[in-house]
C-alpha atoms as a PDB file:
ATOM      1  CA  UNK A   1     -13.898  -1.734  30.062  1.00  0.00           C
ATOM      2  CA  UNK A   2     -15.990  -2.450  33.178  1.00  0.00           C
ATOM      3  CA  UNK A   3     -14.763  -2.887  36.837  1.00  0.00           C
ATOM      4  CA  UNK A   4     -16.072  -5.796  39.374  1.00  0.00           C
ATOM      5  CA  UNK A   5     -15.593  -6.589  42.507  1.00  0.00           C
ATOM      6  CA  UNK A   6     -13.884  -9.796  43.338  1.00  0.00           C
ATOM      7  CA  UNK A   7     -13.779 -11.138  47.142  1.00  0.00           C
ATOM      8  CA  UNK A   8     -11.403 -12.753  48.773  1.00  0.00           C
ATOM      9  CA  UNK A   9     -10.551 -14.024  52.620  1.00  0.00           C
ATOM     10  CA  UNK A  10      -7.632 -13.752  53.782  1.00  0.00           C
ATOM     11  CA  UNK A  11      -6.991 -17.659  53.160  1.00  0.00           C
ATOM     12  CA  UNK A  12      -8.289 -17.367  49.358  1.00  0.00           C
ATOM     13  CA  UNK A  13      -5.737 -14.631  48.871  1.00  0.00           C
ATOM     14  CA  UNK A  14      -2.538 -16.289  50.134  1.00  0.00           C
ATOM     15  CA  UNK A  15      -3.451 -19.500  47.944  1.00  0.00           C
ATOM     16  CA  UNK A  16      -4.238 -17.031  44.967  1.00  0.00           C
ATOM     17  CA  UNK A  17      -0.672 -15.480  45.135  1.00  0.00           C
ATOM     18  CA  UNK A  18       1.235 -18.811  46.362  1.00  0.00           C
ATOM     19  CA  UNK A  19      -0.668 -19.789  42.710  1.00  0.00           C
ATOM     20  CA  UNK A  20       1.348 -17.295  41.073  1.00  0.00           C
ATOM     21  CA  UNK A  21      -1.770 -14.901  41.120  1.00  0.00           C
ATOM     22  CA  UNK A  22      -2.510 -15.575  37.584  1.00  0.00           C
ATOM     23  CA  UNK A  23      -6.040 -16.949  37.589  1.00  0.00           C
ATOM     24  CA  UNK A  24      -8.712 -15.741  39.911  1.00  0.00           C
ATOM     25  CA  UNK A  25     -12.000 -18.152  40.543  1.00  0.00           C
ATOM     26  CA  UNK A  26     -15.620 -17.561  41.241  1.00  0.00           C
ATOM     27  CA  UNK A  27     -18.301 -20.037  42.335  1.00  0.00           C
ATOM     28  CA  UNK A  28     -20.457 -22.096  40.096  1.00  0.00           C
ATOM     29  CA  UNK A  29     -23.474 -19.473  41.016  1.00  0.00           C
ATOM     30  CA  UNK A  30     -21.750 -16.703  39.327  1.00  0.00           C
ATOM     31  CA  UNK A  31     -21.616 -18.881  35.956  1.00  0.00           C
ATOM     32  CA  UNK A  32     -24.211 -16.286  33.730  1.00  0.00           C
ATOM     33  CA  UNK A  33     -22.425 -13.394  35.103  1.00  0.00           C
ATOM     34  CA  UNK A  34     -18.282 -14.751  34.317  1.00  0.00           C
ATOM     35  CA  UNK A  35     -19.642 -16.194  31.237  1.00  0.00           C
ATOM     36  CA  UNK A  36     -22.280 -13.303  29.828  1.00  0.00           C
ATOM     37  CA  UNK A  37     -20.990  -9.742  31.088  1.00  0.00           C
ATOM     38  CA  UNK A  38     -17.353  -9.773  31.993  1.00  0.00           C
ATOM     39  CA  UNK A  39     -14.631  -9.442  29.170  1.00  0.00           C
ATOM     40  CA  UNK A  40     -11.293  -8.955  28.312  1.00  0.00           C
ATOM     41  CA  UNK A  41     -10.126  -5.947  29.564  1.00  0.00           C
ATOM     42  CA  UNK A  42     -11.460  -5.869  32.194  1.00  0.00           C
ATOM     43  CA  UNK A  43     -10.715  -5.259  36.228  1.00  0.00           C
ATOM     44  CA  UNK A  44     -11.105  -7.026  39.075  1.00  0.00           C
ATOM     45  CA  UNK A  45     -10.920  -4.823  42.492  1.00  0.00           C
ATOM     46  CA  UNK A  46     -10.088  -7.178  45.084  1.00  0.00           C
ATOM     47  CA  UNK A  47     -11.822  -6.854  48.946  1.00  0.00           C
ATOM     48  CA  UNK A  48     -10.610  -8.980  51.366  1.00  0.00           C
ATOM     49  CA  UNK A  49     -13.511  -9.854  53.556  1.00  0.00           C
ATOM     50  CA  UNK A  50     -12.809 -10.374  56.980  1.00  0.00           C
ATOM     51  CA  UNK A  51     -10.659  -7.541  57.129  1.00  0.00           C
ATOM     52  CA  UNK A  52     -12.575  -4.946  55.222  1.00  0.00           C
ATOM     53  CA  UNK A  53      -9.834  -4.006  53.037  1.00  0.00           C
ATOM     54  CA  UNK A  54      -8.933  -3.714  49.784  1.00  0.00           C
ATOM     55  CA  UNK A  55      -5.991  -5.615  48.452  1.00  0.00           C
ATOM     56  CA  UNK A  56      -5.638  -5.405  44.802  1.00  0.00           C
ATOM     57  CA  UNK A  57      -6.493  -4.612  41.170  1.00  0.00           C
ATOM     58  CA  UNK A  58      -6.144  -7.363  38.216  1.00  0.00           C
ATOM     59  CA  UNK A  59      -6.576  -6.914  34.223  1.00  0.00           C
ATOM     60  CA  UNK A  60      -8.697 -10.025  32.892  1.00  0.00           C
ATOM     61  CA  UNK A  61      -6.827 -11.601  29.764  1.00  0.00           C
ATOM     62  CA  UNK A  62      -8.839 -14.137  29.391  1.00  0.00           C
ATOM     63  CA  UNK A  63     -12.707 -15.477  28.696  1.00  0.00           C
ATOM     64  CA  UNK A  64     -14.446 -16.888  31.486  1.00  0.00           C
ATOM     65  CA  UNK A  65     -13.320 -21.372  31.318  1.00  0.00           C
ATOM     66  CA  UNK A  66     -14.410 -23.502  34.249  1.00  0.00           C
ATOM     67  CA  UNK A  67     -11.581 -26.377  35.695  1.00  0.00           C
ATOM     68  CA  UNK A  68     -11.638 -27.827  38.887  1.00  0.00           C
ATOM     69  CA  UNK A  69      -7.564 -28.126  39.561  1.00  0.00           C
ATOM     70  CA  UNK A  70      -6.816 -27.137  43.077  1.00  0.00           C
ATOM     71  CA  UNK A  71      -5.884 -23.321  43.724  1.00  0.00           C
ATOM     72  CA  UNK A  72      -7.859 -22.045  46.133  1.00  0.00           C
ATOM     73  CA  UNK A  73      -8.268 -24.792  48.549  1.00  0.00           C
ATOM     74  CA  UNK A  74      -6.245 -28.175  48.506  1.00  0.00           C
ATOM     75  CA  UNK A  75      -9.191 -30.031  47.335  1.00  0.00           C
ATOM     76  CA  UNK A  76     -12.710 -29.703  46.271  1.00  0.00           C
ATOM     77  CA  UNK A  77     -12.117 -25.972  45.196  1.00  0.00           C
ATOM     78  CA  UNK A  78     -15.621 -24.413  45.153  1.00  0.00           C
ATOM     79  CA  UNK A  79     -13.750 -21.846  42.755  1.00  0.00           C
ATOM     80  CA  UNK A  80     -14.446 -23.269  39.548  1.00  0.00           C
ATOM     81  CA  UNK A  81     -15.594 -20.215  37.445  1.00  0.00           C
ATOM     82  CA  UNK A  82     -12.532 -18.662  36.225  1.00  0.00           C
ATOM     83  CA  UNK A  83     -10.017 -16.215  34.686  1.00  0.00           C
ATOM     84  CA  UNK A  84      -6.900 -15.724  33.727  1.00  0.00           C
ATOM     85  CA  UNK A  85      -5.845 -12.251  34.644  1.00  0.00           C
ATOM     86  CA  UNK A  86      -2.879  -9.986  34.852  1.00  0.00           C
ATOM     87  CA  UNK A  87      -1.575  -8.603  38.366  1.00  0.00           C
ATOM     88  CA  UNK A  88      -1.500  -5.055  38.364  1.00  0.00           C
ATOM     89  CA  UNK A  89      -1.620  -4.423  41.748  1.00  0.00           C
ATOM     90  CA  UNK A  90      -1.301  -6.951  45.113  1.00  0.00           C
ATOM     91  CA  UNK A  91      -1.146  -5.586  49.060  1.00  0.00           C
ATOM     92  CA  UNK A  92      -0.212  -8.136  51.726  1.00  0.00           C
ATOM     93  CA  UNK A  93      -2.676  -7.674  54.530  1.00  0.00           C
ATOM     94  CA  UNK A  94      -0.804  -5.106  56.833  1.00  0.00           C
ATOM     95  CA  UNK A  95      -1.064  -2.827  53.498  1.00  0.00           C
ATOM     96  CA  UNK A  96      -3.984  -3.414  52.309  1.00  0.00           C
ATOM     97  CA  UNK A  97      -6.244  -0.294  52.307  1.00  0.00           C
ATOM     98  CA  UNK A  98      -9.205  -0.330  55.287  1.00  0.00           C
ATOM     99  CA  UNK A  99     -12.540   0.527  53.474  1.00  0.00           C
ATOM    100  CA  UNK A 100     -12.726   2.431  56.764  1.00  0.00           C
ATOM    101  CA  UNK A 101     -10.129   5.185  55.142  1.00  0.00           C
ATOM    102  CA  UNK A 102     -11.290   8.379  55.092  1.00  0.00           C
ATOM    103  CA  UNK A 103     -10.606   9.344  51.684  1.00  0.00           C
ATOM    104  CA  UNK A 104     -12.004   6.202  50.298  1.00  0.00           C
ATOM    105  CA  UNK A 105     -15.572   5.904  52.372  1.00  0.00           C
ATOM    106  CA  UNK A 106     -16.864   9.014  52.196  1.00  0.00           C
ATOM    107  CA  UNK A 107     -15.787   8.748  47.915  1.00  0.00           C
ATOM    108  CA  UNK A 108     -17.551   6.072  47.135  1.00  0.00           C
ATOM    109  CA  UNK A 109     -20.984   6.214  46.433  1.00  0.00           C
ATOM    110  CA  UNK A 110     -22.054   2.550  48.021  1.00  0.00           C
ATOM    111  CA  UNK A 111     -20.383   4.161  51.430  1.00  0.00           C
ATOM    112  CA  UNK A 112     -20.491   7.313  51.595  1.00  0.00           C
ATOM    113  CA  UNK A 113     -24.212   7.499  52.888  1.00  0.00           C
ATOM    114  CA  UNK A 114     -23.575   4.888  55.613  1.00  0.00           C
ATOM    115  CA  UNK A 115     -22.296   5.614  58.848  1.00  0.00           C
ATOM    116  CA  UNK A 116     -18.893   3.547  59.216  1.00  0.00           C
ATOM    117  CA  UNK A 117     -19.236   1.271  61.723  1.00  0.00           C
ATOM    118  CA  UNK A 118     -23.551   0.829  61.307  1.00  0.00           C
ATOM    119  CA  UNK A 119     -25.100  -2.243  61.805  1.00  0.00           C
ATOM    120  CA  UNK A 120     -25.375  -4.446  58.379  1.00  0.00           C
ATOM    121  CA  UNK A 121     -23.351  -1.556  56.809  1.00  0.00           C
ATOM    122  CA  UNK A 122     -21.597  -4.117  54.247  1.00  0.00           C
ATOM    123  CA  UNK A 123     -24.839  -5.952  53.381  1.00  0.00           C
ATOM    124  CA  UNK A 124     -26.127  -2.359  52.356  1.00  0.00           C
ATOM    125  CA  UNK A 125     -22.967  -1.481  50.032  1.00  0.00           C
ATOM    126  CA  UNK A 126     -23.406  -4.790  48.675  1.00  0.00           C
ATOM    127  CA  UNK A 127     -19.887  -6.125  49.609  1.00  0.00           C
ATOM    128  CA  UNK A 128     -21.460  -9.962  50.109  1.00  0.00           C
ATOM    129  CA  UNK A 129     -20.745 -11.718  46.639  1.00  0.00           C
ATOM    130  CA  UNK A 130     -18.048 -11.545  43.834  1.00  0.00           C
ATOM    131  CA  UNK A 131     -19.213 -10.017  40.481  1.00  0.00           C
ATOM    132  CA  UNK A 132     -21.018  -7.373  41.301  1.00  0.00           C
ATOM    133  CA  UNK A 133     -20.185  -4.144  38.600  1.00  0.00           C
ATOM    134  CA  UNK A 134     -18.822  -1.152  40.256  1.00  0.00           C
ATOM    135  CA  UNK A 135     -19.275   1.739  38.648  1.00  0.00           C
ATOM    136  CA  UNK A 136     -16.949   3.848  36.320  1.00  0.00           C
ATOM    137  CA  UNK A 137     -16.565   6.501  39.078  1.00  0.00           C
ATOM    138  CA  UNK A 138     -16.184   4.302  41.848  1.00  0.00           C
ATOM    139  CA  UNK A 139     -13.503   1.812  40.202  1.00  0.00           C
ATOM    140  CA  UNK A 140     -11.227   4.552  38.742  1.00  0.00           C
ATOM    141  CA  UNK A 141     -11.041   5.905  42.203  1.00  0.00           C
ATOM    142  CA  UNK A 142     -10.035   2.525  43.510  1.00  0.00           C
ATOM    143  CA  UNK A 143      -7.712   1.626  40.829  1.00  0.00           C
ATOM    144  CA  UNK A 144      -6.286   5.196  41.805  1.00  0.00           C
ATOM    145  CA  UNK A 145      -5.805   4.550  45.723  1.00  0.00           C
ATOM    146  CA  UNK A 146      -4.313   0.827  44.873  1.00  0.00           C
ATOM    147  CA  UNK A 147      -1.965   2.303  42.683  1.00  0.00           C
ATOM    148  CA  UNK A 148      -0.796   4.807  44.596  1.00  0.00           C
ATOM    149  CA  UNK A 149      -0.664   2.412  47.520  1.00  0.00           C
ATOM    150  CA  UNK A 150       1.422   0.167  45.672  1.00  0.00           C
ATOM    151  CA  UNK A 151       3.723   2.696  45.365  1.00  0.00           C
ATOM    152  CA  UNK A 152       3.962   4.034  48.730  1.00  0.00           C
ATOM    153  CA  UNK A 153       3.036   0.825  50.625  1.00  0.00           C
ATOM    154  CA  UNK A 154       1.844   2.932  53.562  1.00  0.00           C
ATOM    155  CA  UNK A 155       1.400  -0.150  56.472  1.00  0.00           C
ATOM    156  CA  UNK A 156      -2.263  -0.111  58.228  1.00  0.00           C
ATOM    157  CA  UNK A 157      -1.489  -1.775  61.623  1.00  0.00           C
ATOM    158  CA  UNK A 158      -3.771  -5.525  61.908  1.00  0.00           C
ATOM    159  CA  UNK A 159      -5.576  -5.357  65.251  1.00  0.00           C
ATOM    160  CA  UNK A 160      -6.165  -8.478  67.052  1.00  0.00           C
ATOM    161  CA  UNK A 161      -9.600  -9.629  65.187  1.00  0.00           C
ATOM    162  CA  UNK A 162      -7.515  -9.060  61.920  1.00  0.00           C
ATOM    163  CA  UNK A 163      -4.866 -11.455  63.134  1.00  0.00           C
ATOM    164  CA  UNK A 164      -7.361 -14.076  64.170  1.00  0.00           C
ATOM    165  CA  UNK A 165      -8.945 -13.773  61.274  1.00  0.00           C
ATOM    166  CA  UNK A 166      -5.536 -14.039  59.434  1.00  0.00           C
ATOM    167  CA  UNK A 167      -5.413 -17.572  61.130  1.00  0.00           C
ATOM    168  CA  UNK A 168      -8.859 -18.484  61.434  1.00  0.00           C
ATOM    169  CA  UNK A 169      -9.905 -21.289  58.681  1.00  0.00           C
ATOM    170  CA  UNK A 170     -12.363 -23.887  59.922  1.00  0.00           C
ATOM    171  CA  UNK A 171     -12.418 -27.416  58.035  1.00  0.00           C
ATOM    172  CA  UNK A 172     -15.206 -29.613  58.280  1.00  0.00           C
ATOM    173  CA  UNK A 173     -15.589 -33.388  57.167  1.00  0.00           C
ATOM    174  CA  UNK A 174     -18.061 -34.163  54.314  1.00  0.00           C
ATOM    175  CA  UNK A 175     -19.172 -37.442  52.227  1.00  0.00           C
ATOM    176  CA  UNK A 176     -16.349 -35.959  49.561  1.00  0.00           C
ATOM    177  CA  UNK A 177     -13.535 -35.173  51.993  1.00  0.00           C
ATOM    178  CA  UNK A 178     -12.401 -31.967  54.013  1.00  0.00           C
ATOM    179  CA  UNK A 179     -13.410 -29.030  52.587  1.00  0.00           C
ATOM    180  CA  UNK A 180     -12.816 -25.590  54.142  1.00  0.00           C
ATOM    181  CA  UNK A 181     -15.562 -23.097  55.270  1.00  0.00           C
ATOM    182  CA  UNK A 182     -16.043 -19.863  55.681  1.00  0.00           C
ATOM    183  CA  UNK A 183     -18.445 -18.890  58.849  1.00  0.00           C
ATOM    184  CA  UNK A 184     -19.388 -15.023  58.906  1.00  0.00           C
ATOM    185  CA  UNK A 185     -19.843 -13.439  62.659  1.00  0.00           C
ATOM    186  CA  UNK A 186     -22.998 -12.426  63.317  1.00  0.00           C
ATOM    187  CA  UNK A 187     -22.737  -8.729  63.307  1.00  0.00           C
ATOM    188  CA  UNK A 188     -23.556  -6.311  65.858  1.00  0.00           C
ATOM    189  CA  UNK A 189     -24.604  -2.718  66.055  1.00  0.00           C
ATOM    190  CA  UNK A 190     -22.563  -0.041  67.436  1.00  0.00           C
ATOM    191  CA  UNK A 191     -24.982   1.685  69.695  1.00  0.00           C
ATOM    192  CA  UNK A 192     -23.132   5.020  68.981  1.00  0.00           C
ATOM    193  CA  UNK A 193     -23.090   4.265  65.363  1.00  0.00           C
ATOM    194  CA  UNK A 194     -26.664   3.065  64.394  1.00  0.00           C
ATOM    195  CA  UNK A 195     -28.069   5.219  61.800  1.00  0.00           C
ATOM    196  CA  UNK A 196     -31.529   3.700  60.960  1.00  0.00           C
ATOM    197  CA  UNK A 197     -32.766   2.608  64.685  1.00  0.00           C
ATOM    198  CA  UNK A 198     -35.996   1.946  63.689  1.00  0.00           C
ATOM    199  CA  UNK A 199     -35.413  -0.795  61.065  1.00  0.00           C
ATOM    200  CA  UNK A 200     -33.245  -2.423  63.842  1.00  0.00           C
ATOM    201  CA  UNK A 201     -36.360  -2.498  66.361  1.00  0.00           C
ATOM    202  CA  UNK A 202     -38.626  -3.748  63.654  1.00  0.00           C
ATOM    203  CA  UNK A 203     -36.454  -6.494  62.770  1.00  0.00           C
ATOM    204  CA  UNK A 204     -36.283  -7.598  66.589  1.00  0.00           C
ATOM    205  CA  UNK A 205     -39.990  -7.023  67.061  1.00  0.00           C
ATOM    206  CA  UNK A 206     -40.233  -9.537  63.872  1.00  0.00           C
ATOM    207  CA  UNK A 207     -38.167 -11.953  65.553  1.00  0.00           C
ATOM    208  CA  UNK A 208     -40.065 -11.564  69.160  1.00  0.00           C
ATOM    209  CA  UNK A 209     -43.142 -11.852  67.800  1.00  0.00           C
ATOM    210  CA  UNK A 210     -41.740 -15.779  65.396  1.00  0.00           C
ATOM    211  CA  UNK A 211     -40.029 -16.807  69.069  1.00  0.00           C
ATOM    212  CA  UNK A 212     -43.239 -15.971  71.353  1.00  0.00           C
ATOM    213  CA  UNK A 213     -45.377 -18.227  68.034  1.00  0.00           C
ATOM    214  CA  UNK A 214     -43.190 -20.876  69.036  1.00  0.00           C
ATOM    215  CA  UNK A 215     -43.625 -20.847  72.606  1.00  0.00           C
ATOM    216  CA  UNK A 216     -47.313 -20.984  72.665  1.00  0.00           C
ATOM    217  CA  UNK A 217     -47.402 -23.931  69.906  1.00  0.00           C
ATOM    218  CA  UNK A 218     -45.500 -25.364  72.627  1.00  0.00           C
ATOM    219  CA  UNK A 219     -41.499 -25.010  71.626  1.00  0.00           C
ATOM    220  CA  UNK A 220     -38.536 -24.514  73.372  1.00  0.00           C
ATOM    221  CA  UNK A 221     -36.531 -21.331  71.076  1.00  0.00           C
ATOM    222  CA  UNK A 222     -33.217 -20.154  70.690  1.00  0.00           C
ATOM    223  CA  UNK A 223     -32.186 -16.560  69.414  1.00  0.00           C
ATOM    224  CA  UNK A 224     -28.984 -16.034  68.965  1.00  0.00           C
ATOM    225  CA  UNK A 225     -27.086 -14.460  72.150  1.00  0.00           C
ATOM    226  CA  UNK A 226     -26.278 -11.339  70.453  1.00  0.00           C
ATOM    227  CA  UNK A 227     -29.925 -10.624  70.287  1.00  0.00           C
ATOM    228  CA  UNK A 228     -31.105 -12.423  73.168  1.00  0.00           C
ATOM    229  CA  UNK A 229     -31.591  -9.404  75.961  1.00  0.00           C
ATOM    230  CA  UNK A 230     -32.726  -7.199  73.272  1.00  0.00           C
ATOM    231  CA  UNK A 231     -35.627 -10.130  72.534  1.00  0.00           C
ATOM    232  CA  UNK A 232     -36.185 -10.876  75.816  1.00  0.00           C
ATOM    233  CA  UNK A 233     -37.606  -7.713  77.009  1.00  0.00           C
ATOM    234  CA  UNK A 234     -40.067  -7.521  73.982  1.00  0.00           C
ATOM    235  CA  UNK A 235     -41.865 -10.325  75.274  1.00  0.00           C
ATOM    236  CA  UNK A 236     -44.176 -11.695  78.243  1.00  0.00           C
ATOM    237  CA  UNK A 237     -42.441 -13.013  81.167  1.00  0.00           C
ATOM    238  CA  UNK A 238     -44.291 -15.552  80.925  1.00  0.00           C
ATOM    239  CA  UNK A 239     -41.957 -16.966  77.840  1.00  0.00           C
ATOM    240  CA  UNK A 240     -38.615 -16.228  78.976  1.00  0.00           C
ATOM    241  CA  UNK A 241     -37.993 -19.418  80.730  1.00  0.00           C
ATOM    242  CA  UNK A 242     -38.749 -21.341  77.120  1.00  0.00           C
ATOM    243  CA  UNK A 243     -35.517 -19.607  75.828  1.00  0.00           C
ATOM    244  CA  UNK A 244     -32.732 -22.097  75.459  1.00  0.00           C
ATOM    245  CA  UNK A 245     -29.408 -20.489  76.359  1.00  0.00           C
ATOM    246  CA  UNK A 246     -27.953 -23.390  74.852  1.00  0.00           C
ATOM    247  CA  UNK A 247     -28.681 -25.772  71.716  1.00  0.00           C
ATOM    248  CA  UNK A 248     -29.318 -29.309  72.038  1.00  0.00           C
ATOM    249  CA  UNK A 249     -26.899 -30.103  69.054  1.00  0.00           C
ATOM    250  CA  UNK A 250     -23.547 -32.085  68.408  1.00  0.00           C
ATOM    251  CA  UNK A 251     -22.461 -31.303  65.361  1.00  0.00           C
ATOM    252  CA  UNK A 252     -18.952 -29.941  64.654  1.00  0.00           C
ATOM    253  CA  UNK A 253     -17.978 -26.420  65.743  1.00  0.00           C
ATOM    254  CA  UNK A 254     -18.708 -24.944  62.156  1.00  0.00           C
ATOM    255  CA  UNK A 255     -22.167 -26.459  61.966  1.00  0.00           C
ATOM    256  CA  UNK A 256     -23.321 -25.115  65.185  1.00  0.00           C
ATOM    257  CA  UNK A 257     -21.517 -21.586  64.856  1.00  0.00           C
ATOM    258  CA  UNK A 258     -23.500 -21.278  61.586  1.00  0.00           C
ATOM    259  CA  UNK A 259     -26.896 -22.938  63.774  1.00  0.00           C
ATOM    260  CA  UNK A 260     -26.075 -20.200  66.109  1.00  0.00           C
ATOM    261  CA  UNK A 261     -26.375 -17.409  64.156  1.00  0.00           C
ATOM    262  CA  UNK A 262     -29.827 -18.242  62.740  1.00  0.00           C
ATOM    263  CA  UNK A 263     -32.822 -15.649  63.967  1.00  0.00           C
ATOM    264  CA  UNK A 264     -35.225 -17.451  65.835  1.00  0.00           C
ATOM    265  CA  UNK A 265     -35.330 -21.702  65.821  1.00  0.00           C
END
């Protein structure tokens, strides 16, 4: 019996339970992984990204089968890899469990060396894609707190970036129809909260150093605006007026937020 960790947004998990919450879907990527390593018997720990909190724990009953029926999103569901599983445990959002809790970060061991709050903090505890194992350790003492949890259904208030990201789902237009998309925010450190300040300043000196390249083959660049100042006062002044503050696009709001957010064009 293994535990993995199986993302959701807050969208994916309303449509999973509206579904009945009997079958939960990966994306065609994770094929080797569904197919080759998980089994009967199984959990799933569900993580509602977005939110950072964790909203459930389901037995898998079933091999890995692939189908294309509509669950996840009304049409073209990217969730084709699936299971059927068994609901043990499910947490509407308010009581859902913040990863942020105390008695769960500092337990586990892909958070309990990383300051809360740290720049790229869920990148580091690998909390990015569905299917990764967690260990023994780690998903008994999740499997603990959700229980428990179910039983107590303690609320955790939603601030407002929960609630707009409660109601937040972007759709764009494609050759095949609508489809919906998901479009991370670019994240941020906490100046109180950085814990590895040098890696931050070589990773802006690395993106200086690609934007100033630019400028003297002749470019106009763009950095993102949440990097921008930082950027801007690692190179000449000579180059600051060849940094667009705004991109010469018109493609729908998705497209450009996800332009945006690239490092240096």
């Amino acid at each position: 019996m293994k535990y993995w960790l199986d993302l959701f947004t807050p969208h994916t998990w309303t449509r999973f339970q509206e579904h009945g919450a009997g079958i939960s879907g990966f994306r065609p990527r994770q094929r080797k992984t569904a197919f080759g390593k998980v089994e009967t018997g199984d959990y799933f720990i569900c993580y509602l990204v977005k939110l950072s909190r964790w909203c459930g724990l389901l037995e898998v009953i079933s091999p890995a089968f692939e189908d294309s029926d509509p669950i996840f999103a009304e049409e073209n569901d990217p969730f084709t890899i699936r299971f059927r599983v068994k609901p043990l445990v499910l947490l509407d959002f308010e009581k859902s469990i913040p990863i942020s809790e105390p008695s769960i970060w500092s337990q586990l061991s892909f958070t309990r060396e990383i300051a809360a709050g740290s720049f790229g903090w869920a990148q580091t505890a690998k909390l990015r894609q569905s299917l990764v194992p967690i260990n023994a350790e780690d998903g008994a003492l999740l499997a603990d707190r959700l229980n428990e949890q179910s039983r107590n259904k303690r609320k955790y208030a939603l601030d407002s970036s929960d609630i707009r990201q409660i109601a937040d789902r972007t759709i764009i237009r494609t050759e095949v129809g609508e489809i919906s998309v998901e479009v991370p925010e670019r994240e941020e450190p906490s100046q109180s909260n950085v814990e590895h300040p040098a890696e931050v300043r070589d990773s802006l000196k690395m993106q200086a150093k690609v934007a100033q390249l630019g400028i003297v083959l002749g470019f106009s660049v763009w950095v993102p605006p949440s990097d921008r100042g930082r950027i801007l006062e690692l190179m000449p002044k000579e180059c600051i007026d060849k940094v667009v503050s705004k991109l010469p696009v018109t493609f729908d709001p998705a497209t450009v937020k996800t332009i945006e957010n690239i490092d240096v064009l």
